[in-house]
C-alpha atoms as a PDB file:
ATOM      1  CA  UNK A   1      64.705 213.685  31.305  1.00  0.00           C
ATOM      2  CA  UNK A   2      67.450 210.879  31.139  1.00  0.00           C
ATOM      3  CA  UNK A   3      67.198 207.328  32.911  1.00  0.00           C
ATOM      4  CA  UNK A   4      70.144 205.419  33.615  1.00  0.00           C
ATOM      5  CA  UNK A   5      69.762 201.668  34.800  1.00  0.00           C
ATOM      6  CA  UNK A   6      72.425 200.025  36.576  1.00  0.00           C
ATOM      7  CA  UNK A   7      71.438 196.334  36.571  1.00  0.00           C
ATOM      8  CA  UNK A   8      73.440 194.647  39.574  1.00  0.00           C
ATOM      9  CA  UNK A   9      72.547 191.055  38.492  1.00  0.00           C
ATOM     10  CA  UNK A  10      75.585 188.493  39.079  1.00  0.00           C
ATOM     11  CA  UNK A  11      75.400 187.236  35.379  1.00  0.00           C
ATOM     12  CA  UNK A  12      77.061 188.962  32.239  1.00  0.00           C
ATOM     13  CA  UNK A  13      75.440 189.297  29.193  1.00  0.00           C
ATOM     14  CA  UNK A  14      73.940 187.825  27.641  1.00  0.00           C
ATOM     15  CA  UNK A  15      72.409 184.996  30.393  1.00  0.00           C
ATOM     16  CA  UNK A  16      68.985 185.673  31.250  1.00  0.00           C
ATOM     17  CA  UNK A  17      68.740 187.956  34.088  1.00  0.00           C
ATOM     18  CA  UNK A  18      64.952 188.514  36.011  1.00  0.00           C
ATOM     19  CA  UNK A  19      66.704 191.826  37.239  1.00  0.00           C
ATOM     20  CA  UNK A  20      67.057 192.524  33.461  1.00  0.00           C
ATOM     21  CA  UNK A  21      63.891 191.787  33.289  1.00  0.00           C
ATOM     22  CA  UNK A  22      61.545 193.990  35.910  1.00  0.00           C
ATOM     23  CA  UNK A  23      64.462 196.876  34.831  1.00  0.00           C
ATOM     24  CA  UNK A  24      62.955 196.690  31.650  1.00  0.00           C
ATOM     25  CA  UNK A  25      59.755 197.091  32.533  1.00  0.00           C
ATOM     26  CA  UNK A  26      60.693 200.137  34.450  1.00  0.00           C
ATOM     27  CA  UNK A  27      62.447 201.671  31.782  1.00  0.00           C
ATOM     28  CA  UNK A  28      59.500 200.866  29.795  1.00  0.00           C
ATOM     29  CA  UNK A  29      57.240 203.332  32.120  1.00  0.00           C
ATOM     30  CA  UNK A  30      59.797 205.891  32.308  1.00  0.00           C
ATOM     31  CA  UNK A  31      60.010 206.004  28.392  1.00  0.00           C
ATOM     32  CA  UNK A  32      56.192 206.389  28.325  1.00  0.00           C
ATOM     33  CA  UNK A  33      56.292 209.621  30.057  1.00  0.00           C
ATOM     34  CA  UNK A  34      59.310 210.663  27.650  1.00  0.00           C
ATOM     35  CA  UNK A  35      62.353 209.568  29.179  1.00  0.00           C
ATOM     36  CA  UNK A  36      65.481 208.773  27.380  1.00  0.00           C
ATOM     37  CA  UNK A  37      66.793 205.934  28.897  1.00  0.00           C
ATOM     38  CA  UNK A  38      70.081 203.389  28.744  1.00  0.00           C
ATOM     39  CA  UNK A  39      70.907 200.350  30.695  1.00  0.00           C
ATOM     40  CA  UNK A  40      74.038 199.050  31.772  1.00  0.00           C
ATOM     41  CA  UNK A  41      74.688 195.522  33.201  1.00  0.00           C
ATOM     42  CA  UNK A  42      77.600 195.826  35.473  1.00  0.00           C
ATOM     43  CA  UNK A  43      78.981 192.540  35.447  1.00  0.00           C
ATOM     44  CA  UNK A  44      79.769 193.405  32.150  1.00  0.00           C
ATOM     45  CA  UNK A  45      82.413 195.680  33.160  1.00  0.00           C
ATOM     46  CA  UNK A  46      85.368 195.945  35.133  1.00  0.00           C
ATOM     47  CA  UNK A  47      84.249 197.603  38.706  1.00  0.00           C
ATOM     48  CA  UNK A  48      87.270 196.521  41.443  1.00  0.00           C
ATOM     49  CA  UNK A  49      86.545 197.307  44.955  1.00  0.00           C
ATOM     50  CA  UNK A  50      87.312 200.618  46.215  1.00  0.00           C
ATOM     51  CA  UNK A  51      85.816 204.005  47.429  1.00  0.00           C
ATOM     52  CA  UNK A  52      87.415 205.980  44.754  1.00  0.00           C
ATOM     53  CA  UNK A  53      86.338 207.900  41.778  1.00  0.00           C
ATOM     54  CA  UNK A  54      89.449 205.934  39.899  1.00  0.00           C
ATOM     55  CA  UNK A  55      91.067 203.012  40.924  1.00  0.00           C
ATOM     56  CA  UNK A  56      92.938 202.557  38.269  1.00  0.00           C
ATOM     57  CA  UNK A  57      94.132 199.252  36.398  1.00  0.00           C
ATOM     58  CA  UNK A  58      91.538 199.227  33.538  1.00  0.00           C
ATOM     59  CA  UNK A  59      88.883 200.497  36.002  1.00  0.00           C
ATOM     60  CA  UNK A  60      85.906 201.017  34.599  1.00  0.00           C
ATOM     61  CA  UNK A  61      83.958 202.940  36.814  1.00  0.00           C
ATOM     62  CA  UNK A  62      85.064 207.019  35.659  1.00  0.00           C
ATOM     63  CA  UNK A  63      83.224 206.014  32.591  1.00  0.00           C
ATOM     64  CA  UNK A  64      80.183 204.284  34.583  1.00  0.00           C
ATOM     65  CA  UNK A  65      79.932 207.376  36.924  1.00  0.00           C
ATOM     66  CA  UNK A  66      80.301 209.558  34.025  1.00  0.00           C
ATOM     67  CA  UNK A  67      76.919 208.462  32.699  1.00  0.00           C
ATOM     68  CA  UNK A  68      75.407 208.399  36.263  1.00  0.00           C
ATOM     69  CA  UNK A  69      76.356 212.161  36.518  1.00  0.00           C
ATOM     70  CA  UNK A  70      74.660 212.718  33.185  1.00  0.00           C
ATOM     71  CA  UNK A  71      71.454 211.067  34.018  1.00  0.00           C
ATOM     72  CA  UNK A  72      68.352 212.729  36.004  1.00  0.00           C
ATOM     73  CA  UNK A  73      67.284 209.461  37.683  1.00  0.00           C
ATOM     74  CA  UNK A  74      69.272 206.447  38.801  1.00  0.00           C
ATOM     75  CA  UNK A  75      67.504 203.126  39.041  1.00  0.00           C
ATOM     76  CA  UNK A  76      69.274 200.645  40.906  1.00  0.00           C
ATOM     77  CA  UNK A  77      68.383 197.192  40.081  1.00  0.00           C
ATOM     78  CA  UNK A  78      69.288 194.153  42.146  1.00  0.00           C
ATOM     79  CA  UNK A  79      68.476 189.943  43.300  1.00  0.00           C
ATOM     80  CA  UNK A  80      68.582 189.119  46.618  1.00  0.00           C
ATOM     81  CA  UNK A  81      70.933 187.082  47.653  1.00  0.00           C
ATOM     82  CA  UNK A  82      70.625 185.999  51.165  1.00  0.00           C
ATOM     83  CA  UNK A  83      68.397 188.671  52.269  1.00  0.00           C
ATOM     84  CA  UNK A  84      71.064 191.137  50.626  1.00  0.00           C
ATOM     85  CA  UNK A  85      71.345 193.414  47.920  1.00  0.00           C
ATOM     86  CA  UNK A  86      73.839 191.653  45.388  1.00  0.00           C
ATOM     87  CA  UNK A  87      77.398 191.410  45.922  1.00  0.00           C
ATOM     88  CA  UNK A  88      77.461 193.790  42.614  1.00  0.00           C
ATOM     89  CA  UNK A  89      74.810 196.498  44.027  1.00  0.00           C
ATOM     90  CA  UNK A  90      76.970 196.572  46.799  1.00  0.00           C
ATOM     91  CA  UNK A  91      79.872 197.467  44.749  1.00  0.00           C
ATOM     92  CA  UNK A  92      78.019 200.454  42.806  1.00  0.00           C
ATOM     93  CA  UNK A  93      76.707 202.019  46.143  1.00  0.00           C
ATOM     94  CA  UNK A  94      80.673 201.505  47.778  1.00  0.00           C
ATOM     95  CA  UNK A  95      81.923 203.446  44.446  1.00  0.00           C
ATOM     96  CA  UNK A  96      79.200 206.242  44.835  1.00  0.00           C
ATOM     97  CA  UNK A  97      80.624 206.964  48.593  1.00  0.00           C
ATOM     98  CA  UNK A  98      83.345 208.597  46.366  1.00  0.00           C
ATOM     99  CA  UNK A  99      80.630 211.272  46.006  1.00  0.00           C
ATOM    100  CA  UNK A 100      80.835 212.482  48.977  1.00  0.00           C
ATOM    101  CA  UNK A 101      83.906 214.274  48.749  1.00  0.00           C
ATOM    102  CA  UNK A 102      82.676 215.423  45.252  1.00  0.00           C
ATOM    103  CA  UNK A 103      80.961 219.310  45.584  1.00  0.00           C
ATOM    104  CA  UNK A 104      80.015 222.420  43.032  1.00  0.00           C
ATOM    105  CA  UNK A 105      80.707 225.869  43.408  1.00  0.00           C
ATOM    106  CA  UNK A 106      78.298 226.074  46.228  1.00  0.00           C
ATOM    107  CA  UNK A 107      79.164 223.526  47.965  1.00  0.00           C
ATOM    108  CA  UNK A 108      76.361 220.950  47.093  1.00  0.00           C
ATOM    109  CA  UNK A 109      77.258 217.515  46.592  1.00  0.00           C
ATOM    110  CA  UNK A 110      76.977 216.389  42.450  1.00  0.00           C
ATOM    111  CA  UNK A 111      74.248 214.044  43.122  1.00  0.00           C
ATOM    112  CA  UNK A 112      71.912 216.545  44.378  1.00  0.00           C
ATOM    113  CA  UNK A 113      68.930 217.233  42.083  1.00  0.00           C
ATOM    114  CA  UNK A 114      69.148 213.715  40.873  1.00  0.00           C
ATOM    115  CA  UNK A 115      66.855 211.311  41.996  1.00  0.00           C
ATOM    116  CA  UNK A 116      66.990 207.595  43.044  1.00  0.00           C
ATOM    117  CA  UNK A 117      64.746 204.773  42.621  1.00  0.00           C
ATOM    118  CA  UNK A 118      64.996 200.710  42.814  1.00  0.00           C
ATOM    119  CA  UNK A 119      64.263 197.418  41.448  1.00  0.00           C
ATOM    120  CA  UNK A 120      64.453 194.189  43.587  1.00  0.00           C
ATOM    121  CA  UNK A 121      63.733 190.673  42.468  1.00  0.00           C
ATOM    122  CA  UNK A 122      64.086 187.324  44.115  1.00  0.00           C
ATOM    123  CA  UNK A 123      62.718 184.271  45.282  1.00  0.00           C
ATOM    124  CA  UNK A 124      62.930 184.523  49.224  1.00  0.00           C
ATOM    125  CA  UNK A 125      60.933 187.345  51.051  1.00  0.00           C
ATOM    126  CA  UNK A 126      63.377 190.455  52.034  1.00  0.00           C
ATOM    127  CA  UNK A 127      62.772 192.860  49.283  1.00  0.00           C
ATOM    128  CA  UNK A 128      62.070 195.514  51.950  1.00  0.00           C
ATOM    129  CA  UNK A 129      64.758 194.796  54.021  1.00  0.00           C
ATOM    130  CA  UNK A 130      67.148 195.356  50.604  1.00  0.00           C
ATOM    131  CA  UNK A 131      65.358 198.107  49.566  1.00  0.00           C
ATOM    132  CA  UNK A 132      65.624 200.123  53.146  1.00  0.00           C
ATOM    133  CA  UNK A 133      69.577 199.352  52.706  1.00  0.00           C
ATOM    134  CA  UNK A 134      69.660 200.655  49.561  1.00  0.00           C
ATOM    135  CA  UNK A 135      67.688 203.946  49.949  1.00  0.00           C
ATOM    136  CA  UNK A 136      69.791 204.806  53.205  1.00  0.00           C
ATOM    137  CA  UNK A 137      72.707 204.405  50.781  1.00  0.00           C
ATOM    138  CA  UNK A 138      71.504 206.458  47.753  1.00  0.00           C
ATOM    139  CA  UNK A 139      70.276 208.972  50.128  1.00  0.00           C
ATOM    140  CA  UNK A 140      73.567 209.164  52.234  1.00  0.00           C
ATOM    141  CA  UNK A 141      75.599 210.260  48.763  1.00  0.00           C
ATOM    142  CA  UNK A 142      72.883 212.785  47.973  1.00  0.00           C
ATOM    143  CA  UNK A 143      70.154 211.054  46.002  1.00  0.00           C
ATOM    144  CA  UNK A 144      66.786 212.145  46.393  1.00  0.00           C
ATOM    145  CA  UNK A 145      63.595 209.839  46.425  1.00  0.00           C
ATOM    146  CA  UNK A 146      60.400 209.693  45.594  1.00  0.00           C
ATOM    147  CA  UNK A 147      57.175 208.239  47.325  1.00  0.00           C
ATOM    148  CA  UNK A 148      57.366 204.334  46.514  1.00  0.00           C
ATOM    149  CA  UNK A 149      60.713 204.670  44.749  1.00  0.00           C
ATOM    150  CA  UNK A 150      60.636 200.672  44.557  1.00  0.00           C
ATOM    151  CA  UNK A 151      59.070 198.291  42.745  1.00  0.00           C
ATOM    152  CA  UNK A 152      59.956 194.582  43.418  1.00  0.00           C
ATOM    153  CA  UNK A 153      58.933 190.779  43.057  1.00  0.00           C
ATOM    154  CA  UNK A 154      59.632 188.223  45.190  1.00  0.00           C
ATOM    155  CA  UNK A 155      58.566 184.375  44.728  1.00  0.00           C
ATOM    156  CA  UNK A 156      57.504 181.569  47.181  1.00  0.00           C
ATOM    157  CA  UNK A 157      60.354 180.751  49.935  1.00  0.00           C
ATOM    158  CA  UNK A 158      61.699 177.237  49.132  1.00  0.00           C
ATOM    159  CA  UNK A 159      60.805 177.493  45.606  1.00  0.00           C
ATOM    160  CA  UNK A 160      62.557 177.532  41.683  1.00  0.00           C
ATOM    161  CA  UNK A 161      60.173 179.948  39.832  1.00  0.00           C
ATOM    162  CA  UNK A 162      62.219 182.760  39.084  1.00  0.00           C
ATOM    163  CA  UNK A 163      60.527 186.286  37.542  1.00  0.00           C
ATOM    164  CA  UNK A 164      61.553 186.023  33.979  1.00  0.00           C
ATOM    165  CA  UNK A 165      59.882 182.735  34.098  1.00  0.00           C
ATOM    166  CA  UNK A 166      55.982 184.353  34.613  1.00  0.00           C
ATOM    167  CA  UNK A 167      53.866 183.922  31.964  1.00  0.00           C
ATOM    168  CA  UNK A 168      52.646 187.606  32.327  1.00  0.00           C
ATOM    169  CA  UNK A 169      53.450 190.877  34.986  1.00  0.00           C
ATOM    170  CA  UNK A 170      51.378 190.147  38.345  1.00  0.00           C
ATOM    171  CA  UNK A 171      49.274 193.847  38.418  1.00  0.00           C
ATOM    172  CA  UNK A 172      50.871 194.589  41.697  1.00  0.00           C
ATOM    173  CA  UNK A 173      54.151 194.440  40.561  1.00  0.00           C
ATOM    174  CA  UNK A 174      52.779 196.415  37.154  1.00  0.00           C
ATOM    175  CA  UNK A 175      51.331 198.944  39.504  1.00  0.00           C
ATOM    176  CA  UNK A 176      54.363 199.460  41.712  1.00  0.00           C
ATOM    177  CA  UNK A 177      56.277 199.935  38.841  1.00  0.00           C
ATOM    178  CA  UNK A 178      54.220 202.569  37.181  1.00  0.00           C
ATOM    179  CA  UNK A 179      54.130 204.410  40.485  1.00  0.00           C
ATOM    180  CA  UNK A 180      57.814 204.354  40.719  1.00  0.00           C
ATOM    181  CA  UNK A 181      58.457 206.105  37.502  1.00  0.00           C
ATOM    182  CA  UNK A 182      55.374 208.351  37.705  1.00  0.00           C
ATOM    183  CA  UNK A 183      56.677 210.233  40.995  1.00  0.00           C
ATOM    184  CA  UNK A 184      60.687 209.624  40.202  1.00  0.00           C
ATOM    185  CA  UNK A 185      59.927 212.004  37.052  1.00  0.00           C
ATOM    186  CA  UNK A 186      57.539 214.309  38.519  1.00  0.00           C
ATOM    187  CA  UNK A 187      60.739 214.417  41.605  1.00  0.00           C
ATOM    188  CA  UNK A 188      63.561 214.951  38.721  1.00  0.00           C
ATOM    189  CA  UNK A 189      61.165 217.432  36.921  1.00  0.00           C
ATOM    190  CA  UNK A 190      60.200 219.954  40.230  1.00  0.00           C
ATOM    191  CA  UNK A 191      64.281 219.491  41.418  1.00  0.00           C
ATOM    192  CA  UNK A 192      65.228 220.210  37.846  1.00  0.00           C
ATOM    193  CA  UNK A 193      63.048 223.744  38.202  1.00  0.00           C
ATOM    194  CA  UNK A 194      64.078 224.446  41.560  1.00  0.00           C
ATOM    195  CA  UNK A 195      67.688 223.237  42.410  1.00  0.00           C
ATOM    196  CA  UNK A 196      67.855 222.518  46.552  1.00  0.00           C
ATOM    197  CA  UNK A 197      69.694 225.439  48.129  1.00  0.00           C
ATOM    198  CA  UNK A 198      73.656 225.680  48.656  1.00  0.00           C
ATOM    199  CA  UNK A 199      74.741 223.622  51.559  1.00  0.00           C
END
């Protein structure tokens, strides 16, 4: 079972990122139940706007969706930025519509059998607002999901304490996250046996 992380924080590498941060502690639970895993920040790369597989000029998206076709589970990591997913998560899901026009022999879309989960972090309430949006949108381009395929942390309204400031993991947010990964590879494992039917 492979993991990929897309990390939708606004900051490159290598500034501190709390998305980074509750990603990692995902990828941490996945691993524990035997995952391979690998993480990609996407500010790091070159992802212009666009619905398309390529869109050209030093694009770097083929070789981001590449991996995302390779991997049994997709977590989706994100801030909220006014009661929104990033600017950047917005991006990845906009590329992924590409999928839809993307089929197998039986006319299936290529993201079926792989399954979605997400990470939310920020310091306003709205993490379930950001993760309905997100599901609708991974589920739309043929991800499948999990019971409580989100784990997320939000702060005080009004206030500067961001998440990779805690001293230690509040058990909620511990617990949400080993729920996540629990049923997302259980999910990838039973669709992995049993493929969903042609369309």
């Amino acid at each position: 079972m492979h993991v990929l992380s897309l990390v939708c924080t606004l900051n490159a590498s290598p500034a501190p990122s709390s998305t980074q941060v509750l990603s990692d502690q995902v990828i941490r639970e996945f691993e524990k139940l035997g995952a391979t895993s690998e993480t990609v920040r996407i500010a790091d790369h070159q992802v212009p706007p666009g619905i398309g597989i390529d869109m050209g000029g030093g694009d770097e998206w083929p070789a981001l969706r590449e991996k995302v076709m390779a991997a049994d589970i997709l977590l989706l990591a994100t801030p909220i930025w006014l009661g929104h997913p990033s600017s950047v998560c917005q991006r990845v899901l906009e590329r992924l519509d590409a999928e839809l026009s993307e089929t197998d022999d039986e006319g299936r879309l290529l993201t079926y059998g792989k399954v979605a989960a997400v990470a939310v972090v920020g310091n306003e309430d709205g993490a379930h607002k950001v993760s309905a949006d997100l599901f609708q949108g991974l589920n739309d381009v043929g991800f499948s999901l999990a019971p409580n395929a989100v784990t997320y942390w939000v702060g005080e309204a009004m206030h500067g304490t961001d998440y990779k400031d805690l001293d230690a993991t509040p058990d909620e947010v511990a617990s949400a996250t080993r729920a996540l990964a629990v049923n997302a590879h259980h999910l990838a494992g039973l669709l992995s046996a049993k493929p969903y039917p042609p369309s």
